[in-house]
Protein backbone atom coordinates (compact mmCIF):
# COMPACT_ATOMS: atom_id res chain seq x y z
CA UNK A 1 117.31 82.96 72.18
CA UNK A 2 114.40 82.37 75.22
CA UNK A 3 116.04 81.72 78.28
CA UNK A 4 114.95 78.33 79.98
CA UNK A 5 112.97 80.36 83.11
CA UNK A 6 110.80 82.33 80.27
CA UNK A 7 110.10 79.25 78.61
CA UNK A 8 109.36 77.23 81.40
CA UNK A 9 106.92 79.81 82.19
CA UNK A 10 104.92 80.03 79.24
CA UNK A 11 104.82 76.13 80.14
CA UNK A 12 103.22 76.60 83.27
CA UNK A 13 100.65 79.15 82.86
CA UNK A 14 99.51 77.94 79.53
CA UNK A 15 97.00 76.12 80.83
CA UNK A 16 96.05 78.48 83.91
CA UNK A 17 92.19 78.26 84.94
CA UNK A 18 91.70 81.33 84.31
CA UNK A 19 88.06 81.41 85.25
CA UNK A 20 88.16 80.44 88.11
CA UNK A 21 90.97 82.81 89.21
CA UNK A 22 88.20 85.79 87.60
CA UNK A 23 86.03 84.37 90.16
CA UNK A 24 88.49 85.01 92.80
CA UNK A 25 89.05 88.34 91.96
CA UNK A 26 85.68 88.92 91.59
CA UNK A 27 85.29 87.26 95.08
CA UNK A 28 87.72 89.70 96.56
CA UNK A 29 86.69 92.39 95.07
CA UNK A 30 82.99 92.23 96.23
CA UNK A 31 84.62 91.60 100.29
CA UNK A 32 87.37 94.52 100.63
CA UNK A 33 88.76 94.78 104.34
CA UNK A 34 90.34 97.96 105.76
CA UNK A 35 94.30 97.78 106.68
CA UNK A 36 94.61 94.94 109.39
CA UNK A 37 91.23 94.41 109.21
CA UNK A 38 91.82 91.58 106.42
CA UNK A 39 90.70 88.63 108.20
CA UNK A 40 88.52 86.95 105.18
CA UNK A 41 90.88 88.21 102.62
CA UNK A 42 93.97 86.31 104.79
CA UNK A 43 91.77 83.17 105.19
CA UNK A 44 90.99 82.79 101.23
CA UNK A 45 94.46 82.92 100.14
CA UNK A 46 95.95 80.99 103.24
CA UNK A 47 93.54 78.16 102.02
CA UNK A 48 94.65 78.40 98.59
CA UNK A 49 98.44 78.38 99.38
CA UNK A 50 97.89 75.27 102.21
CA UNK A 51 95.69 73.63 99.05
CA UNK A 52 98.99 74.20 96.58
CA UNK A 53 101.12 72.27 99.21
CA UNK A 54 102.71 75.25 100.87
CA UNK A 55 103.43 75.29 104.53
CA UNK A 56 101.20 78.47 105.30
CA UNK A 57 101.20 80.42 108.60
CA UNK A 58 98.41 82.95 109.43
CA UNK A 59 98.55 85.88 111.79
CA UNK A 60 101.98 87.01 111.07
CA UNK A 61 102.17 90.97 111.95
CA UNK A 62 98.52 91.10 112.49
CA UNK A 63 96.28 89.34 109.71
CA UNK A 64 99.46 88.99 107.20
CA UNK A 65 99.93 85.35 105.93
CA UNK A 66 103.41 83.48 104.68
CA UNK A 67 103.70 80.08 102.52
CA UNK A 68 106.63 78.08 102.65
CA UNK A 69 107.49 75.79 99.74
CA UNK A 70 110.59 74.00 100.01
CA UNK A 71 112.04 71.84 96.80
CA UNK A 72 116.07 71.25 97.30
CA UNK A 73 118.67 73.22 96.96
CA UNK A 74 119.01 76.84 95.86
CA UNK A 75 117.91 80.65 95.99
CA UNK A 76 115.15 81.59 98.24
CA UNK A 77 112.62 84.15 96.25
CA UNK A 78 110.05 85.65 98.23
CA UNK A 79 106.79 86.90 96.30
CA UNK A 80 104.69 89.53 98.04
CA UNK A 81 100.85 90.54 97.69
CA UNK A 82 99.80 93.38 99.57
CA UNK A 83 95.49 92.36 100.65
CA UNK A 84 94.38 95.53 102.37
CA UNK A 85 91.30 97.82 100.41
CA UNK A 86 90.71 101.52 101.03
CA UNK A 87 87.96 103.61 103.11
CA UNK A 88 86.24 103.97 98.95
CA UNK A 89 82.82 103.99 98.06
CA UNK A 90 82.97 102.31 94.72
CA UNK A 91 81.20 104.09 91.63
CA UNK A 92 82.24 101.48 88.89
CA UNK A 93 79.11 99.99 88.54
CA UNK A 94 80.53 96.64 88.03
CA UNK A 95 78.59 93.70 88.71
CA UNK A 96 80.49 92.58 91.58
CA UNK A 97 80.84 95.79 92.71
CA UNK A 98 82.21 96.17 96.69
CA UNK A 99 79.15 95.03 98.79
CA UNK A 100 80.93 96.87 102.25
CA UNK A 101 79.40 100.71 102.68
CA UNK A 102 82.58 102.68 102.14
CA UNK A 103 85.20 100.57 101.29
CA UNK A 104 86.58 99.69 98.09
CA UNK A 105 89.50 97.47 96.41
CA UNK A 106 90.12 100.89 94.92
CA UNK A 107 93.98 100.61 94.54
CA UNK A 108 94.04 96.64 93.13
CA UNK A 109 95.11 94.69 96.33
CA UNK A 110 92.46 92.21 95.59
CA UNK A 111 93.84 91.69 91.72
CA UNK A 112 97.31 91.18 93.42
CA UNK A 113 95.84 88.49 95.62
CA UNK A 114 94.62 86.62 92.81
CA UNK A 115 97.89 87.03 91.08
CA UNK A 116 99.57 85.40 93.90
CA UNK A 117 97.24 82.65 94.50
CA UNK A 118 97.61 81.73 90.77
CA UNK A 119 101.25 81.64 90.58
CA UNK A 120 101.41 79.50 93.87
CA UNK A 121 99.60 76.77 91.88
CA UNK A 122 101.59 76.87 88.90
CA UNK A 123 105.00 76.94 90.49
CA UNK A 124 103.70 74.53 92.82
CA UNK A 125 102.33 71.85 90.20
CA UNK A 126 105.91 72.67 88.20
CA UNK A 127 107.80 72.19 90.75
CA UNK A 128 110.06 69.51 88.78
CA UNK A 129 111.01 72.65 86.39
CA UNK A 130 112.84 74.31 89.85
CA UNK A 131 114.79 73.88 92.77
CA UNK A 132 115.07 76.27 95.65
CA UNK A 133 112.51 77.65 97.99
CA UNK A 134 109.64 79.74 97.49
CA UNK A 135 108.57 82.26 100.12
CA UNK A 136 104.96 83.59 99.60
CA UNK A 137 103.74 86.64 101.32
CA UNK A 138 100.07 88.13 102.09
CA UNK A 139 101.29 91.30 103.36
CA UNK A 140 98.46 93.53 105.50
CA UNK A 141 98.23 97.09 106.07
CA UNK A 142 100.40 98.50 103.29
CA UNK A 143 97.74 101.42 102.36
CA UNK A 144 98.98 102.58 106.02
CA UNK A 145 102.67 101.88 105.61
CA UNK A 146 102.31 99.39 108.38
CA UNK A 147 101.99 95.96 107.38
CA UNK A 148 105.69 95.43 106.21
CA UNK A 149 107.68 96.57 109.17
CA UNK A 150 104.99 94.57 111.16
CA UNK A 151 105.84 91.65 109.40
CA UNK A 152 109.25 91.83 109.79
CA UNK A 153 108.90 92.58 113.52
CA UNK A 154 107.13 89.19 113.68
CA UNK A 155 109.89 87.82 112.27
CA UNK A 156 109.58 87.14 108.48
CA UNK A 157 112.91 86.53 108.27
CA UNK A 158 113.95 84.30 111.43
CA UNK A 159 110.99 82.04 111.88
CA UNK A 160 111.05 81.53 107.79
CA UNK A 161 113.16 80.75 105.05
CA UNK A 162 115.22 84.36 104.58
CA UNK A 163 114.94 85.52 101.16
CA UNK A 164 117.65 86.08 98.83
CA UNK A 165 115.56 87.90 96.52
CA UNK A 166 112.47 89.88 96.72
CA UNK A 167 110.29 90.14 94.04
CA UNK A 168 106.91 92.47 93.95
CA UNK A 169 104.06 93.77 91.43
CA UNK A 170 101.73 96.43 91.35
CA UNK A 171 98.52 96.91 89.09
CA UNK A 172 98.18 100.37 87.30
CA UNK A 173 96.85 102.71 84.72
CA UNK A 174 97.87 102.62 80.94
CA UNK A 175 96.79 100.53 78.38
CA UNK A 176 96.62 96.87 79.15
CA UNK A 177 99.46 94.56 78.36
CA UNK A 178 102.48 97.15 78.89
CA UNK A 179 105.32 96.24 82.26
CA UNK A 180 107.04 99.07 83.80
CA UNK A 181 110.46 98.58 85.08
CA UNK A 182 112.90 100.92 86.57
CA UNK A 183 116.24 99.63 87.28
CA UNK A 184 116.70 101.63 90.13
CA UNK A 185 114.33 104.21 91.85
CA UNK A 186 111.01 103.29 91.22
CA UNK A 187 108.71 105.01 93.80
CA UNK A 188 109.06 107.81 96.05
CA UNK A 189 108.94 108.56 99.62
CA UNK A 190 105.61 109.68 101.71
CA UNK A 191 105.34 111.70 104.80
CA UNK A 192 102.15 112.89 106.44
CA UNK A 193 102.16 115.69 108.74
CA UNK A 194 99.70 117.47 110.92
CA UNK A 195 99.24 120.85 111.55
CA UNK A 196 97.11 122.63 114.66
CA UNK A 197 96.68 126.35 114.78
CA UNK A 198 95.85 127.29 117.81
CA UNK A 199 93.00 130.43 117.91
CA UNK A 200 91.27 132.11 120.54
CA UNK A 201 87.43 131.19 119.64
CA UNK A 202 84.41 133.70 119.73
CA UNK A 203 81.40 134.88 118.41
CA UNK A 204 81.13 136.00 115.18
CA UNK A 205 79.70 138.87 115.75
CA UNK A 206 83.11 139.96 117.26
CA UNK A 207 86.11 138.89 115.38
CA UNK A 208 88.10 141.51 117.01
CA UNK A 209 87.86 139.59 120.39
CA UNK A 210 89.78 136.60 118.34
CA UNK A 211 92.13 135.24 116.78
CA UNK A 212 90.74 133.34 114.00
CA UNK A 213 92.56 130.19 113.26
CA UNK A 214 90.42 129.57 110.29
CA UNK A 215 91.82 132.61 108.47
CA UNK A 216 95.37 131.80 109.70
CA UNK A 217 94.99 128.07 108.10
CA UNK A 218 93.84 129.57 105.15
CA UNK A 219 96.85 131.45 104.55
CA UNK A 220 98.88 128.16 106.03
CA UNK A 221 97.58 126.42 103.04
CA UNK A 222 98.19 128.98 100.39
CA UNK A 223 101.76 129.84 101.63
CA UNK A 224 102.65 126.22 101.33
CA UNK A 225 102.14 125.44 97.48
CA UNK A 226 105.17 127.85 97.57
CA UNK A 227 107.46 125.22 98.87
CA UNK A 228 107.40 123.23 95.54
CA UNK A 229 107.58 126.00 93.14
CA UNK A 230 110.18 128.14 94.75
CA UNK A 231 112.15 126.58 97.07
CA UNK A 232 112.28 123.54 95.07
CA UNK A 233 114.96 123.35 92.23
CA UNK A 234 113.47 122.51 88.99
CA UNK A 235 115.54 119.73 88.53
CA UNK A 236 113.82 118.12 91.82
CA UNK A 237 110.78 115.98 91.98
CA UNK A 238 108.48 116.49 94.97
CA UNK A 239 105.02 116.82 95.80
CA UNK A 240 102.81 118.67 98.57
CA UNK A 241 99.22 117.82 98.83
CA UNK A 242 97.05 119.47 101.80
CA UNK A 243 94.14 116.99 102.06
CA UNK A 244 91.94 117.55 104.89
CA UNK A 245 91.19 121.31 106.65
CA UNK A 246 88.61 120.83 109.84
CA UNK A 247 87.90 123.63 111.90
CA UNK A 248 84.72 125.00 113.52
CA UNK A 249 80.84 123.26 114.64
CA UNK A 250 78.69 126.49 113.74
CA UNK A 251 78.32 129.22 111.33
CA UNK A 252 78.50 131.80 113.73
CA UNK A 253 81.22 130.63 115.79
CA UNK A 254 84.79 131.16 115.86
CA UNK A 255 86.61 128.13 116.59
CA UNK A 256 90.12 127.94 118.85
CA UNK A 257 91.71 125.45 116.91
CA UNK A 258 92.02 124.35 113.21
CA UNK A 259 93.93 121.26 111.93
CA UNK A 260 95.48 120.90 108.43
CA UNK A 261 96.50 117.27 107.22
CA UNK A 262 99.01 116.93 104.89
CA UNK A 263 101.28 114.58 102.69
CA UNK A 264 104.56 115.22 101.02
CA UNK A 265 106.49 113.25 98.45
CA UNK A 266 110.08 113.57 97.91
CA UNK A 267 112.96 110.66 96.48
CA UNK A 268 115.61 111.72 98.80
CA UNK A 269 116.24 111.70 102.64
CA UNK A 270 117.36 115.52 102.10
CA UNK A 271 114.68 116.73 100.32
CA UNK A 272 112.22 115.18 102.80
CA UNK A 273 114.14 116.70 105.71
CA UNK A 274 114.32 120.45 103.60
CA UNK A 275 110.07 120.34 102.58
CA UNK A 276 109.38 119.64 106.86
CA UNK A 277 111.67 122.30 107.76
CA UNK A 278 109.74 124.35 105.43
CA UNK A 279 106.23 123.52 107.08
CA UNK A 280 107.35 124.33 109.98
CA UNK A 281 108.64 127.40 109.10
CA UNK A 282 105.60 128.39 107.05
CA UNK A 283 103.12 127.30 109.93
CA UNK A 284 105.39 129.09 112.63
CA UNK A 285 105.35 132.26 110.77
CA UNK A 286 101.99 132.81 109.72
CA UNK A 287 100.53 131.53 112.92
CA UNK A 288 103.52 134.45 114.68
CA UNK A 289 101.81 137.26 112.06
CA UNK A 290 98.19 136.04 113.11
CA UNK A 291 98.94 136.58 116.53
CA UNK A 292 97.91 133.47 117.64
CA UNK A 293 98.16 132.68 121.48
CA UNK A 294 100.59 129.43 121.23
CA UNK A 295 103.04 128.24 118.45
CA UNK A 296 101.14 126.13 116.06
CA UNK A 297 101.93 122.10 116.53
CA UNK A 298 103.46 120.00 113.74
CA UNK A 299 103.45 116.43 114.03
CA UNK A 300 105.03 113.86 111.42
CA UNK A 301 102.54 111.01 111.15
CA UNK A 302 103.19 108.14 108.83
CA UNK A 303 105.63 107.40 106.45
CA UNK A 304 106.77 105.14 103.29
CA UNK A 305 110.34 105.19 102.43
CA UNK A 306 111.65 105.10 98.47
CA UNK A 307 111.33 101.92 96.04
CA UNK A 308 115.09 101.33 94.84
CA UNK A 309 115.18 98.27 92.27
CA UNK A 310 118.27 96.49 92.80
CA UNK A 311 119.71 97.18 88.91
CA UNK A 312 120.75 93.95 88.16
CA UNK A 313 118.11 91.87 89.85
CA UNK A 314 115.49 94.39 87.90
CA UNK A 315 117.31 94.10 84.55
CA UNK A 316 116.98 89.98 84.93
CA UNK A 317 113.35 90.28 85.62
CA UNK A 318 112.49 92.83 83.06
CA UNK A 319 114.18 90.53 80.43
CA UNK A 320 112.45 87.35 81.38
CA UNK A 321 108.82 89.66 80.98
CA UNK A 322 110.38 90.51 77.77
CA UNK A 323 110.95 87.42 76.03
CA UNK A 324 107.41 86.05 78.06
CA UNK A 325 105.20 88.91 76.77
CA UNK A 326 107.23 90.30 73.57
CA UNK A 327 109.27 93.23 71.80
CA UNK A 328 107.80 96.40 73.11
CA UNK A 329 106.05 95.51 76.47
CA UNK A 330 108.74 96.44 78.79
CA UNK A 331 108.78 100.27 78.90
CA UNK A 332 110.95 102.40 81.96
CA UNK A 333 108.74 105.19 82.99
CA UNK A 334 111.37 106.59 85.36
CA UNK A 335 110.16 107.00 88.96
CA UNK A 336 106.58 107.58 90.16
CA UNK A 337 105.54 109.84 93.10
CA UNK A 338 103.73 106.95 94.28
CA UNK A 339 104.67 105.03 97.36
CA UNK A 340 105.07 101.50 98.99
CA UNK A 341 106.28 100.35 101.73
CA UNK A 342 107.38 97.06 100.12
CA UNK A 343 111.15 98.20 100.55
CA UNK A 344 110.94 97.50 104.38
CA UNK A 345 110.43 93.60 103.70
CA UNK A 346 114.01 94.01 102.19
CA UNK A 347 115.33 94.79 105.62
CA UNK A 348 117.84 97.07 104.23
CA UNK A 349 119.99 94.06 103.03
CA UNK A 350 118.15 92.14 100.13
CA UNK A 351 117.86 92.92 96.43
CA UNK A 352 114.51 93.11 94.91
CA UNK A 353 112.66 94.05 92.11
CA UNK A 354 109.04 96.08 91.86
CA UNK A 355 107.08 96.64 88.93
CA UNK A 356 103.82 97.75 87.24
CA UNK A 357 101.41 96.23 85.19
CA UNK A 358 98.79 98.18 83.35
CA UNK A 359 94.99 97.50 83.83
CA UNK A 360 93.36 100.31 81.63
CA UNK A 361 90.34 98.16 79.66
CA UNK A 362 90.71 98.77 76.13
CA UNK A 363 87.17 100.76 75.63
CA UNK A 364 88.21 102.96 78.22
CA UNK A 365 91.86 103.77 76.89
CA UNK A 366 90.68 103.73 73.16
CA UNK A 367 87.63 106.32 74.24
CA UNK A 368 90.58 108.68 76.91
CA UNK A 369 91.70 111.92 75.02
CA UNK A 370 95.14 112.47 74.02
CA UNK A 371 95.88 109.96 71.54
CA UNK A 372 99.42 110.91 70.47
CA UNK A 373 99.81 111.73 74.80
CA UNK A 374 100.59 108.71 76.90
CA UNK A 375 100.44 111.38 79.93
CA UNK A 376 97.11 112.87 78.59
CA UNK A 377 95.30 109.78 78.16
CA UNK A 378 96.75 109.02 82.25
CA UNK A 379 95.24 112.04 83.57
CA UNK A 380 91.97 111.10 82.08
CA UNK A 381 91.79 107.73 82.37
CA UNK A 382 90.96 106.25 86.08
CA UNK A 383 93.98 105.58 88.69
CA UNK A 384 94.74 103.86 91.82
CA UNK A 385 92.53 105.27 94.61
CA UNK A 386 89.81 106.29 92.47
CA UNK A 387 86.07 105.25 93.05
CA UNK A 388 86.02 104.11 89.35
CA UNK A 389 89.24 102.35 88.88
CA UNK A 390 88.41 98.83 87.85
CA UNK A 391 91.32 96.60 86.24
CA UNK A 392 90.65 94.54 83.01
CA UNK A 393 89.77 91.36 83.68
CA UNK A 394 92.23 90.34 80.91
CA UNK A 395 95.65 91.38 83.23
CA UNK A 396 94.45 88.28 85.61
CA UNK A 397 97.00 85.91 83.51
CA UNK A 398 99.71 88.01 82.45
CA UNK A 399 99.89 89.04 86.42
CA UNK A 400 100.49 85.38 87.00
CA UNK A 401 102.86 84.81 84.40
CA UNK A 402 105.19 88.05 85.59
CA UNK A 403 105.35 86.17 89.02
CA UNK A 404 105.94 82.78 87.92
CA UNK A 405 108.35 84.04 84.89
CA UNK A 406 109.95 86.47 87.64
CA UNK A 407 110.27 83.42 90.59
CA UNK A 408 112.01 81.20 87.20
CA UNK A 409 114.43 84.03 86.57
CA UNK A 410 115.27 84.23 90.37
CA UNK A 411 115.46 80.50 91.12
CA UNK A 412 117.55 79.85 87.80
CA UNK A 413 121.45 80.11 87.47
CA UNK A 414 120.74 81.93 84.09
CA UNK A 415 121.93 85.69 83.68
């Protein structure tokens, strides 16, 4: 039996103009903005929300944007689009391709903008279907891990309507059409740290008069892909990625300093606490056996905490997509290493539910190796923060439906 919320949904988006929200997209996509640098991107959907009758605020912890909606009595659901785009340059080749040197919708923001401006319409114009109050957030910076907690600090939930539910959507890789739920950890935690060995520079003519930090990073770097694969049980999950070395202006000179940037991922506060101890440790020591003049320095930089779906709020959700899209479209993938920093609008105290929904284009899936791998066909096919990823056009609907059918779920007394 379809519950009222998932039929009330299909009634609502079945007659979505869906062109015009392409041309949105398409819109957005072409203007990406850096991490509370969204100015244009804010503006767009603030008109859009104040055009669906919301009571929209701008400016709200830096360029975010929040739309009120108030229709009688009941649950408060707040729905949440992150706008910010990456420092990219695009290589899709699309039509509408980013026109800013550099800087790239590369991980969907602009797709979940458009998602959000639809369902605003339709749960605006269906308004007799609901009764509650709709909270509608254009959340900045979350590429940095900022734009949340900024938010909040603003006060997202004193000078608006707090949320008794939180509800949030991300696009990803797979074949298009599928929703991922976890009822329960979702996504994991990120921590960047920074590393400076400190040398004593020269010419290179006379190493022996140094101490190379280049060398000393070197071994910094290789020492430290042995904190996953032996101090980490292999029952654990966690990740360490070294992404940037710098060091050095000339061939021929020795530098006094190299830096080393790099991020972990880990789905526990203990874990995250063990794999820091261990760069320390591992920086300290080598930097001891190099000789180097001074201890090396290791700051923590930014940080994303873990995604953990509120079981039964996710399990209501994940039904409703069920009976909207069909048997066999709901699939639990178990947690990602990915992060967000979507938990922090929760404040620690309200449920919510985070999902994906995969963007592959058919040609490219159908044309990925692997065909009896899921995980195969992943690997090869492009992913969030890559210069080709580029979303099928086709998810622009069903990623207004999964809001409006999630908002219906939330708002209802069903379940």
């Amino acid at each position: 039996m379809t519950s009222t919320a998932a039929r009330t949904a299909l009634d609502l988006t079945a007659d979505l103009p869906v062109p015009a929200l392409e041309d949105l997209y398409r819109d957005l996509h072409r203007h990406p903005e850096l991490s509370l640098r969204e100015h244009r991107t804010a503006a767009v959907l603030a008109e859009r929300l104040r055009a669906a009758g919301y009571e929209t605020t701008e400016g709200v912890g830096g360029t975010g944007v929040v739309g009120v909606l108030r229709n009688g009595d009941g649950p408060t659901v707040l729905l949440r689009a992150d706008m910010d785009a990456l420092p990219v340059a695009e290589e899709t080749g699309l039509p509408y391709a980013s026109g800013t040197d550099g800087v790239m919708h590369a991980c969907g923001h602009d797709l979940h903008v458009t998602w959000l401006a639809g369902a605003a319409r339709a749960l605006a114009d269906g308004r007799d279907t609901w009764s509650g109050t709709l909270v509608l957030v254009g959340q900045p910076a979350e590429e940095t891990g900022q734009g949340a907690a900024l938010m909040v600090a603003d006060g997202l939930h004193e000078r608006f309507p707090r949320a008794d539910v939180l509800l949030g959507q991300h696009v990803a890789p797979g074949p298009a059409g599928l929703y991922a739920h976890s009822p329960g950890l979702i996504m994991s935690a990120s921590t960047d740290l920074d590393i400076v060995v400190h040398g004593r520079g020269g010419h290179g003519s006379r190493p022996e008069a140094t101490v190379d930090p280049v060398v000393t990073a070197a071994y910094i770097v290789t020492r430290l892909q042995t904190v996953v694969s032996r101090e980490i049980a292999a029952r654990e999950s966690a990740v360490l990625t070294v992404g940037r070395i710098e060091a050095g202006t000339r061939h021929n000179i020795i530098p006094s300093e190299a830096r080393i940037s790099l991020n972990l991922r880990t789905q526990s506060p203990d874990m995250r606490e063990r794999m820091i101890a261990a760069v320390r440790r591992i920086a300290a020591g080598e930097c001891a056996a190099a000789g180097c003049p001074a201890e090396p320095t290791v700051t923590v930089g930014n940080d994303f905490p873990v995604t953990v779906n509120d079981p039964a709020t996710d399990h209501r959700i994940a039904a409703v997509h069920g009976e909207v899209f069909g048997a066999g479209t709901i699939l639990d993938p178990g947690p990602a290493m990915g992060s967000e920093d979507f938990p922090r609008l929760a404040a620690g105290r309200i449920p919510y539910s985070y999902w994906f929904v995969t963007s592959t284009p058919a040609d490219v899936w159908n044309a990925a190796p692997g065909s009896d791998d899921l995980m195969t066909r992943l690997a090869a096919v492009p992913s969030n923060h890559s210069p080709h990823f580029a979303p099928d056009l086709s998810t622009v609907a069903p990623g207004v439906r999964t809001l409006v059918s999630g908002a219906l779920a939330a708002l209802s007394d069903e379940g």
